[in-house]
N, C-alpha and C. Protein backbone atom coordinates (compact mmCIF):
# COMPACT_ATOMS: atom_id res chain seq x y z
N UNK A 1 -4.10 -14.27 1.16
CA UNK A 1 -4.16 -12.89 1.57
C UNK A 1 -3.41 -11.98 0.61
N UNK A 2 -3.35 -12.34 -0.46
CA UNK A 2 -2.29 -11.63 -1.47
C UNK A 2 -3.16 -10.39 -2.30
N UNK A 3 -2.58 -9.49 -2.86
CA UNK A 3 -3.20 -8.76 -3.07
C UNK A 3 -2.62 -8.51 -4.92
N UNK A 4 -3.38 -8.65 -5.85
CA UNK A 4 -3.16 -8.64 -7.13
C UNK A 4 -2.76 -7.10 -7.40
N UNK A 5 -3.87 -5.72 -6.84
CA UNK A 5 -3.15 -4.67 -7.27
C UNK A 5 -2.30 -4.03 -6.78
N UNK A 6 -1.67 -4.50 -6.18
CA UNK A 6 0.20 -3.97 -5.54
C UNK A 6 0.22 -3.90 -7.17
N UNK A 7 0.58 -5.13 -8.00
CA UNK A 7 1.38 -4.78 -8.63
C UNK A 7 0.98 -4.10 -10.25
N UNK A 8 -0.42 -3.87 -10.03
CA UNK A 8 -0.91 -2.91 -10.89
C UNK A 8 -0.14 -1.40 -10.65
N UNK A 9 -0.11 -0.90 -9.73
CA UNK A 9 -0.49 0.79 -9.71
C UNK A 9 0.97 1.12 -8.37
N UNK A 10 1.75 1.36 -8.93
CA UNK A 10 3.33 1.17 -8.54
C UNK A 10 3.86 2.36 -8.64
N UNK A 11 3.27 3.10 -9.69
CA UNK A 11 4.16 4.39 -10.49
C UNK A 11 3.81 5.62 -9.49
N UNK A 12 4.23 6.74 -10.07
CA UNK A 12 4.00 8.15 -8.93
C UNK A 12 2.63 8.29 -10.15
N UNK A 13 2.65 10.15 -9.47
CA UNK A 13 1.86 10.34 -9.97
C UNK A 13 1.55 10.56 -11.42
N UNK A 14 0.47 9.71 -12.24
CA UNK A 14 0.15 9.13 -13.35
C UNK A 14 -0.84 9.94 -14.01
N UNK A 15 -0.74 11.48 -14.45
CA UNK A 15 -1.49 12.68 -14.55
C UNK A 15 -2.69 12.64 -13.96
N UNK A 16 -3.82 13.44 -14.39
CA UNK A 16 -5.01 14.41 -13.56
C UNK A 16 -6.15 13.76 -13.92
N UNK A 17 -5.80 12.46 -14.91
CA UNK A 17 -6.87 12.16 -15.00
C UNK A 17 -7.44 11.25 -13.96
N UNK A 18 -6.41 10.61 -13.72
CA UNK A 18 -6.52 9.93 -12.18
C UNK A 18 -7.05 10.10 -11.25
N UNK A 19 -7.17 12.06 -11.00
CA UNK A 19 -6.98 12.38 -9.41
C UNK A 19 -8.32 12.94 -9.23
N UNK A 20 -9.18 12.21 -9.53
CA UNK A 20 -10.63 12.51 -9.06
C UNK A 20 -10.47 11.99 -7.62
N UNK A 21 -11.90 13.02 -7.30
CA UNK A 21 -12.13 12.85 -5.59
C UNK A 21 -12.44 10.90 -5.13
N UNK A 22 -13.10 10.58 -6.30
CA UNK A 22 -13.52 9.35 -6.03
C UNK A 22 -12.65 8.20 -6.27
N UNK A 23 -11.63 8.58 -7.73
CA UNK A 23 -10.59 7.82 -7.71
C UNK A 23 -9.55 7.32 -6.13
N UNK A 24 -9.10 8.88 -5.82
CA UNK A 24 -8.35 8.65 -4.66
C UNK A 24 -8.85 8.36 -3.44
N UNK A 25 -10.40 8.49 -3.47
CA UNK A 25 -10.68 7.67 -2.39
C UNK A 25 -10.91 6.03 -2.25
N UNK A 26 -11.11 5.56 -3.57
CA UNK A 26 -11.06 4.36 -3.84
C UNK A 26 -9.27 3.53 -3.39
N UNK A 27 -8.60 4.30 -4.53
CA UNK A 27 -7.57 3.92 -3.33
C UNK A 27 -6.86 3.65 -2.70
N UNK A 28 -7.48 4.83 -1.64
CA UNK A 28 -7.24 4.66 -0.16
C UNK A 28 -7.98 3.60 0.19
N UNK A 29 -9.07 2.94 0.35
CA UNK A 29 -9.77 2.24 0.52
C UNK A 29 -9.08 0.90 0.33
N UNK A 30 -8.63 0.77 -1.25
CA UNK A 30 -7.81 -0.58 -1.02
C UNK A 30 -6.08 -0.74 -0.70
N UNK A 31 -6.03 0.68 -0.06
CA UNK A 31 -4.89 0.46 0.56
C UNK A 31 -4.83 0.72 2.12
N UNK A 32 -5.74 0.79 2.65
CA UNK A 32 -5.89 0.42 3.84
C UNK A 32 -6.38 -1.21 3.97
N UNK A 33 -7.37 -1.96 2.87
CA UNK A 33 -7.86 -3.20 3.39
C UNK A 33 -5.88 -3.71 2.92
N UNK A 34 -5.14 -3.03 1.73
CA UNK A 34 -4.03 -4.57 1.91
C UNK A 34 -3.02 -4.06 3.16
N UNK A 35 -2.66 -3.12 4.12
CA UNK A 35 -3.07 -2.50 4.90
C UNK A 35 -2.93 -3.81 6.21
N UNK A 36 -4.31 -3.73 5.95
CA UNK A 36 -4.89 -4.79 7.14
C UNK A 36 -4.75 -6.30 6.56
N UNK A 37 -4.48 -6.70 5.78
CA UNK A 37 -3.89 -7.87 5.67
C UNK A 37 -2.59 -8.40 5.91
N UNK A 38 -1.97 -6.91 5.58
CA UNK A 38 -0.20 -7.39 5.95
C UNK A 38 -0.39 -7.19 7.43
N UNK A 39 -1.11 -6.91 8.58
CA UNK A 39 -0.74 -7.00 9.71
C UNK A 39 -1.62 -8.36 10.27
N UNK A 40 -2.84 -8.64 9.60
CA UNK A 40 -3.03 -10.10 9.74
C UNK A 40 -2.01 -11.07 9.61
N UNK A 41 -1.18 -11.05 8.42
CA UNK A 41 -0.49 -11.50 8.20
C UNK A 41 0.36 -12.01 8.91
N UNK A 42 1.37 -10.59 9.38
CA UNK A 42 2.90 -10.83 10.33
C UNK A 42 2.06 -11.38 11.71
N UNK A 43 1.07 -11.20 11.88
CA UNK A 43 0.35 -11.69 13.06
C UNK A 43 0.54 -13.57 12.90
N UNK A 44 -0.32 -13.97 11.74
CA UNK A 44 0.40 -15.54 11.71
C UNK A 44 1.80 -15.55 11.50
N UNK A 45 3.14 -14.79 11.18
CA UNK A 45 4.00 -15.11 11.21
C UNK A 45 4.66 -14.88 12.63
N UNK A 46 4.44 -13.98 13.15
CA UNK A 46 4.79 -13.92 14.55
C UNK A 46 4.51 -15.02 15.31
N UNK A 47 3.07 -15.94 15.73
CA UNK A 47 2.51 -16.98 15.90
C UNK A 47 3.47 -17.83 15.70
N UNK A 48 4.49 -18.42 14.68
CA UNK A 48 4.96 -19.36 14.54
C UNK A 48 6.46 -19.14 14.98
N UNK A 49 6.88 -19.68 16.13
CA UNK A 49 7.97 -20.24 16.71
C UNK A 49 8.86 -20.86 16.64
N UNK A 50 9.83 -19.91 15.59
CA UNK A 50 11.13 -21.04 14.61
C UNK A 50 11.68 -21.97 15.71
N UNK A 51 12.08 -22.15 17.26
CA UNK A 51 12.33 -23.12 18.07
C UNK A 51 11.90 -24.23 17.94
N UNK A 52 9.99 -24.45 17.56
CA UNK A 52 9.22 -25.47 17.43
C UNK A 52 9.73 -25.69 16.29
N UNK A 53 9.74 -25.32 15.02
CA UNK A 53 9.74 -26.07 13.86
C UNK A 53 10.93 -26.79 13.20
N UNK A 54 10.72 -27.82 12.62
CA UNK A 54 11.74 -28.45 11.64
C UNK A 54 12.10 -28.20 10.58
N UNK A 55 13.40 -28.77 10.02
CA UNK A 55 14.27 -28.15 8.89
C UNK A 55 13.14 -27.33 7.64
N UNK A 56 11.90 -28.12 7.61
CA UNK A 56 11.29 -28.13 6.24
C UNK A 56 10.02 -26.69 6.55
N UNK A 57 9.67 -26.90 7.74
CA UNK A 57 8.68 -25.89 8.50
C UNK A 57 9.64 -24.52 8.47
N UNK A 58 10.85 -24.48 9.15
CA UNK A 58 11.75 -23.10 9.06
C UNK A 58 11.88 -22.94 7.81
N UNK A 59 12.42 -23.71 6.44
CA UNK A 59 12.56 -23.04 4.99
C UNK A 59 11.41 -22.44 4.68
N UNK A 60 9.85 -22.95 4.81
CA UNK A 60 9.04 -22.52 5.01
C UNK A 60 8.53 -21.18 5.32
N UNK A 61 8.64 -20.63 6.30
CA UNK A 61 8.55 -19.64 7.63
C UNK A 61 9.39 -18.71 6.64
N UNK A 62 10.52 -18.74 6.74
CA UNK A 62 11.89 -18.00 5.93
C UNK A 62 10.94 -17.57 4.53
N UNK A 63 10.46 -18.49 3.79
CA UNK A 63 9.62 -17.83 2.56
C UNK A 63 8.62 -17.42 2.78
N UNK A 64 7.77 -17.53 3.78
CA UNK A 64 6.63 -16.43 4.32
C UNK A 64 7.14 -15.16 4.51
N UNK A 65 7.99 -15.18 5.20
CA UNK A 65 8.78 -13.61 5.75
C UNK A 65 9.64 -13.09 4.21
N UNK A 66 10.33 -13.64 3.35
CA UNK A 66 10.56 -12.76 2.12
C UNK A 66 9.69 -12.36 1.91
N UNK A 67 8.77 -13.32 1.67
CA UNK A 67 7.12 -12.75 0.53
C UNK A 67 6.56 -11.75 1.43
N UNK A 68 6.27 -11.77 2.45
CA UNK A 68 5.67 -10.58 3.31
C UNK A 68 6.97 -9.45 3.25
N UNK A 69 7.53 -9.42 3.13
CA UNK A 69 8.71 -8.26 3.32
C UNK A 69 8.83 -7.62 1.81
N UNK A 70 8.48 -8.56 0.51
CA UNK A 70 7.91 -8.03 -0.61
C UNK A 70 6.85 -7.42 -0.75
N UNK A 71 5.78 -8.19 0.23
CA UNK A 71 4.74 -7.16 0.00
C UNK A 71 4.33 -5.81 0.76
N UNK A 72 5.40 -5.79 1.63
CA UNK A 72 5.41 -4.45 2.63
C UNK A 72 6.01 -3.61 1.74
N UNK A 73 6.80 -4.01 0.79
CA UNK A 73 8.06 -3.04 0.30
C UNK A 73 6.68 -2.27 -0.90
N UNK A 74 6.06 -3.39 -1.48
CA UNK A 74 4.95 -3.39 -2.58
C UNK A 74 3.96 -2.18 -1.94
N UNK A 75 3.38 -2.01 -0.96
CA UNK A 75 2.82 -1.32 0.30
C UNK A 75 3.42 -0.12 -0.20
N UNK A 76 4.66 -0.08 0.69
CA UNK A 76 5.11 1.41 0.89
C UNK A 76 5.10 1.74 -0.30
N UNK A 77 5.71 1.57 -1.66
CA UNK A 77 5.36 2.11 -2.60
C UNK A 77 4.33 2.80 -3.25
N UNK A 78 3.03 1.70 -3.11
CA UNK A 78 1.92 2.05 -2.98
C UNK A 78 1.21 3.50 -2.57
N UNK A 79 1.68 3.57 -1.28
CA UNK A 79 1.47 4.31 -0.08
C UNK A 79 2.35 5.65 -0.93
N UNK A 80 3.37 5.44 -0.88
CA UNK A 80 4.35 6.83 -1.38
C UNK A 80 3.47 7.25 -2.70
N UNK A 81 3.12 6.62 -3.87
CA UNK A 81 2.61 7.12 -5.13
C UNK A 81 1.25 7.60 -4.69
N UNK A 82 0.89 6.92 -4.14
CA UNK A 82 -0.60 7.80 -3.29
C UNK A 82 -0.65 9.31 -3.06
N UNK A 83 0.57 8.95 -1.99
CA UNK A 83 0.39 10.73 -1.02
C UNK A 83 1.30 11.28 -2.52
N UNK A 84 2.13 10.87 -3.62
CA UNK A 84 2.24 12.01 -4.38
C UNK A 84 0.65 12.59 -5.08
N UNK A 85 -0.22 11.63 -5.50
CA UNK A 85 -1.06 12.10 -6.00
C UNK A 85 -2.18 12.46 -5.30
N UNK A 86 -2.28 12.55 -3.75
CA UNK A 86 -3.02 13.74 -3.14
C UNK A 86 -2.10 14.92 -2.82
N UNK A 87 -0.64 14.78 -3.28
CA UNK A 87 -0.41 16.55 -3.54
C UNK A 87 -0.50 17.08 -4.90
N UNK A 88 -0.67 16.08 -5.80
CA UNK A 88 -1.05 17.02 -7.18
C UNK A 88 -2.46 17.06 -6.96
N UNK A 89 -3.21 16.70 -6.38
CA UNK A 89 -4.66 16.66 -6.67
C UNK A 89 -4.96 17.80 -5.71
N UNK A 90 -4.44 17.86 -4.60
CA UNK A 90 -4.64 19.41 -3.49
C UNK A 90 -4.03 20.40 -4.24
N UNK A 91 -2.92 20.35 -5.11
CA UNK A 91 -1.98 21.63 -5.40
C UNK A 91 -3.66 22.14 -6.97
N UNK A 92 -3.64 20.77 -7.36
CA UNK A 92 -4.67 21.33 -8.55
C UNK A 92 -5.87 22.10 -7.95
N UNK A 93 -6.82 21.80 -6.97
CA UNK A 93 -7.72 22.03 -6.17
C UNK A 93 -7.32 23.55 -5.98
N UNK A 94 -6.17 23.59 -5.08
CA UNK A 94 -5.88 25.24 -4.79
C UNK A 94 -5.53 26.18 -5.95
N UNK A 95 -5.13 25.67 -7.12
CA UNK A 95 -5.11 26.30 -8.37
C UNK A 95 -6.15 26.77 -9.03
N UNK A 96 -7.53 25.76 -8.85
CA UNK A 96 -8.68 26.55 -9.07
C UNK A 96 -8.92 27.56 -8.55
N UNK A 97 -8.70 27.69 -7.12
CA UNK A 97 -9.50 28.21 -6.37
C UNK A 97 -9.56 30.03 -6.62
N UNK A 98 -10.86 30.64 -6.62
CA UNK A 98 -10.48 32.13 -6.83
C UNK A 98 -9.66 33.19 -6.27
N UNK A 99 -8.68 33.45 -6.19
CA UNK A 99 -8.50 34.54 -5.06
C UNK A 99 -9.18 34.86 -3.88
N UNK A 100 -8.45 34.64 -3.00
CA UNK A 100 -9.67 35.40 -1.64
C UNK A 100 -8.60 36.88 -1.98
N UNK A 101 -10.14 37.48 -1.53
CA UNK A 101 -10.15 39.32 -1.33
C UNK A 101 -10.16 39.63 0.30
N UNK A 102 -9.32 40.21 0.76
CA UNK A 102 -9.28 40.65 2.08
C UNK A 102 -10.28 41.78 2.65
């Protein structure tokens, strides 16, 4: 369930050439599906019941939950460089825009 471009596209916003309508909807798109994998995810980690398991199953479990807690952190980042570049891409948008006349 791992997701290779977390660790592509990390940075803020990465100028205008980027911020096409279709770029940023793309994505959004793959940051909602990794999104929905990290809650698949904590879903099998929740599932597993450190009480039931043994020494080798808990070291285990313990490195599921770093690596998922890396990739949430990977996420929010994600997520934060995003919404910067739908405010340069709205602030550019309203910069075109002509004057309204009253």
């Amino acid at each position: 369930l791992e997701t290779k471009a977390a660790a592509t596209d990390t940075g803020a916003a990465s100028g205008t050439a980027e911020l096409s309508r279709e770029a940023l909807e793309k994505e959004k798109a793959d940051l909602d599906l990794m999104y929905q994998q990290l809650l698949e995810e904590r879903e099998q980690i929740e599932k597993l019941t450190p009480e039931a398991l043994n020494f080798k199953t808990k070291a285990e479990l313990n490195y599921r939950i770093t690596a998922f807690n890396q990739k949430t952190e990977q996420y929010e980042a994600r997520s934060n460089a995003f919404e910067e570049k739908i405010n340069a891409y709205n602030q550019r948008i309203m910069s075109k825009r002509p004057p309204q006349s009253e």
